[in-house]
C-alpha atoms as a PDB file:
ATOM      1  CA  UNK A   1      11.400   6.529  -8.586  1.00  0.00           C
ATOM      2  CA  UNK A   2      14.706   7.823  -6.786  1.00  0.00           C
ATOM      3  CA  UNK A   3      12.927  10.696  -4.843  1.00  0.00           C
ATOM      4  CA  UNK A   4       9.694   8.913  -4.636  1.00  0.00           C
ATOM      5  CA  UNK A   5      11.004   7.625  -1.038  1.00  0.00           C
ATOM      6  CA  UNK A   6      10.537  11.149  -0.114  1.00  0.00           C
ATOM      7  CA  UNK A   7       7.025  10.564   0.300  1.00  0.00           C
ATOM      8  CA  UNK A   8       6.605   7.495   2.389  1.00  0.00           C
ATOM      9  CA  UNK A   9       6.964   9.650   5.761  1.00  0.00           C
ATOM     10  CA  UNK A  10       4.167  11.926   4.485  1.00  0.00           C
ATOM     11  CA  UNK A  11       1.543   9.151   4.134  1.00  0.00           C
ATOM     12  CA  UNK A  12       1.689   6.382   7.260  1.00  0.00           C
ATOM     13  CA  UNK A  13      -0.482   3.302   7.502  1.00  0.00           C
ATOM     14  CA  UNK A  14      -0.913   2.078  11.044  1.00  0.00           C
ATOM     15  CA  UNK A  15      -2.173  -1.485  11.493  1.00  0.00           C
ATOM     16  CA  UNK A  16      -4.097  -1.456  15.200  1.00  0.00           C
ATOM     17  CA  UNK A  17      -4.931  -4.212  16.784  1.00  0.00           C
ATOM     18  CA  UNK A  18      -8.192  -4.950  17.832  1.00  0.00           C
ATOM     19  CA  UNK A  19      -8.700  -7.542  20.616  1.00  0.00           C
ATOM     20  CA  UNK A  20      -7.173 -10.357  19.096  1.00  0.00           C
ATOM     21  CA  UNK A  21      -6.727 -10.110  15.490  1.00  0.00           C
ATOM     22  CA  UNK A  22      -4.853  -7.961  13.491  1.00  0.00           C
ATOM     23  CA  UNK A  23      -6.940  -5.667  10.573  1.00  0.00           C
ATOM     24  CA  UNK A  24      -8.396  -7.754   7.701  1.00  0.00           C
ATOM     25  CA  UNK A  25      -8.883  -6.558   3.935  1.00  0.00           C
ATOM     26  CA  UNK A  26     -12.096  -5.321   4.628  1.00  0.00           C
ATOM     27  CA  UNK A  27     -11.024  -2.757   7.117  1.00  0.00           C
ATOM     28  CA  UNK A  28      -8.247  -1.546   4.327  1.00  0.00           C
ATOM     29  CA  UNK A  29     -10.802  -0.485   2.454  1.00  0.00           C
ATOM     30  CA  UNK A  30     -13.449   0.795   4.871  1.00  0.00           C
ATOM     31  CA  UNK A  31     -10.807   3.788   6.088  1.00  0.00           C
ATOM     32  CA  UNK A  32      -9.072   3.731   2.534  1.00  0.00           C
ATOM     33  CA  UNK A  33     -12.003   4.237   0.215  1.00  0.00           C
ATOM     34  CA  UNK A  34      -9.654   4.282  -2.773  1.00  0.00           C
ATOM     35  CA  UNK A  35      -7.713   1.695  -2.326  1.00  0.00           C
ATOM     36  CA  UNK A  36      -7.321  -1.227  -4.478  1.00  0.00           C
ATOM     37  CA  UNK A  37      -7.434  -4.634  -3.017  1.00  0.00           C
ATOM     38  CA  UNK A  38      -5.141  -7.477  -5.175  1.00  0.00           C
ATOM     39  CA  UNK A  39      -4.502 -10.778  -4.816  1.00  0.00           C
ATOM     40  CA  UNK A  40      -1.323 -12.149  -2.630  1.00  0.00           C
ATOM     41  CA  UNK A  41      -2.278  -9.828   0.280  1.00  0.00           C
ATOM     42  CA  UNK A  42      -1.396  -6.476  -1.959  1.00  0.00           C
ATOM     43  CA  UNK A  43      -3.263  -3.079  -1.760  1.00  0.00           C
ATOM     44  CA  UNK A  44      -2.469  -0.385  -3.995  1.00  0.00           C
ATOM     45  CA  UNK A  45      -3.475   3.330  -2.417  1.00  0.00           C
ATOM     46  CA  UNK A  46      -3.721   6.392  -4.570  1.00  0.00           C
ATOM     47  CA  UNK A  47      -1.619   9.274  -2.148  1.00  0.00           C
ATOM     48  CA  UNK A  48      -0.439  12.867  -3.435  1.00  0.00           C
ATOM     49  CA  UNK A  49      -3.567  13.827  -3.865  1.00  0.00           C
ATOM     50  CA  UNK A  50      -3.787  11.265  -6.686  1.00  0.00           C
ATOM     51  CA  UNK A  51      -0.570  11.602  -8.347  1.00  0.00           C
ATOM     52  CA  UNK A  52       1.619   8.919  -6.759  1.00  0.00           C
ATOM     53  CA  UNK A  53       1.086   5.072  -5.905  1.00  0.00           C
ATOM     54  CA  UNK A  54       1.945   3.323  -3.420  1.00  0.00           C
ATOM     55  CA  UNK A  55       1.820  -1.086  -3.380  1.00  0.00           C
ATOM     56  CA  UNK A  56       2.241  -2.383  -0.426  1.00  0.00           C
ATOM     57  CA  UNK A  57       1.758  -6.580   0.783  1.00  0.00           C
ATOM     58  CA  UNK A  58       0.396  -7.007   3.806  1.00  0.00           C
ATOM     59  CA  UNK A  59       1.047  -9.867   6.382  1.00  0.00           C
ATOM     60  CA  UNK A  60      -2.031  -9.806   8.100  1.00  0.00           C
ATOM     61  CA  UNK A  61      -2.059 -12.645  10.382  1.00  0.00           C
ATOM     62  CA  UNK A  62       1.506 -10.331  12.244  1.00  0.00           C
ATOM     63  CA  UNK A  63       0.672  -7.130  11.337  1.00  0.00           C
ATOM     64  CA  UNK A  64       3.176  -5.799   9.126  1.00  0.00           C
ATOM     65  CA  UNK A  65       3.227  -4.272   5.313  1.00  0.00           C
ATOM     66  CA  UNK A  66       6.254  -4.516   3.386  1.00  0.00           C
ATOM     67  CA  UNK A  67       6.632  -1.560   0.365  1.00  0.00           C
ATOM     68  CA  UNK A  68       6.612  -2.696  -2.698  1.00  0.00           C
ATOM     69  CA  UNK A  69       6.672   0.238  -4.838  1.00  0.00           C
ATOM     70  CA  UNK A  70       6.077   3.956  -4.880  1.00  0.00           C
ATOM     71  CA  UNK A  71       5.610   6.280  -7.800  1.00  0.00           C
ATOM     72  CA  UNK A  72       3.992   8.558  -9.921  1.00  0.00           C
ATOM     73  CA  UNK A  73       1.062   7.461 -11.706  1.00  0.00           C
ATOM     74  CA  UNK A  74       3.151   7.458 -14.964  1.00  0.00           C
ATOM     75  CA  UNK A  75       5.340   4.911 -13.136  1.00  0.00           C
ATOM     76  CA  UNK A  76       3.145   2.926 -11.654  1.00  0.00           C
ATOM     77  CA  UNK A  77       1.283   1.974 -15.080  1.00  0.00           C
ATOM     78  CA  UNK A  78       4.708   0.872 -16.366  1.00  0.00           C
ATOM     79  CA  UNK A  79       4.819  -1.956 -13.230  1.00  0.00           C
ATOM     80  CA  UNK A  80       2.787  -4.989 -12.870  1.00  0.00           C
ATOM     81  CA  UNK A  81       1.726  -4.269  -9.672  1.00  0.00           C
ATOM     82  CA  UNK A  82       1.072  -7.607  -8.197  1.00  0.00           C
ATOM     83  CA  UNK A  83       4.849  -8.210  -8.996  1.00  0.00           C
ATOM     84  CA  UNK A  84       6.419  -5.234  -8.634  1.00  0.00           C
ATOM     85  CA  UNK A  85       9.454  -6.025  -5.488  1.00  0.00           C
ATOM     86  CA  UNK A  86      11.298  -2.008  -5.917  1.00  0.00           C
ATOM     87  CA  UNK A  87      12.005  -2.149  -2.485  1.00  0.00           C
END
């Protein structure tokens, strides 16, 4: 996982606001087809063309996701992912 941080600038998540509430599960996975929706307010997105994870938790009601992990996909099944706190 020590490099992995290399790749969070090459994949960005941008929550927009729309009128006046913030995005909503359902959006997460209307533009991210192949992302995984967990409980606690966790997604899980396939990025690297498939090869890494990222797990993020999402405060939706402000607007802001907190990392929880990136890896490879080796790494990733090695983490419970609706614990995992790496970061």
């Amino acid at each position: 996982m020590a490099n992995n941080a290399l790749l969070l600038p090459s994949y960005s998540l941008a929550l927009v606001r729309r009128q006046q509430s913030f995005i909503v599960e359902n959006d997460i996975k209307a533009q991210y087809g192949n992302a995984s929706i967990l409980k606690d307010s966790r997604v899980v997105f396939n990025i690297c063309g498939n090869t890494h994870r990222l797990i993020v938790k999402i405060n939706y009601d402000v607007g802001i996701i907190f990392v929880k992990f990136v890896g490879t996909h080796a790494e990733y099944d090695q983490v419970d992912a609706e614990t995992i706190n790496a970061y």
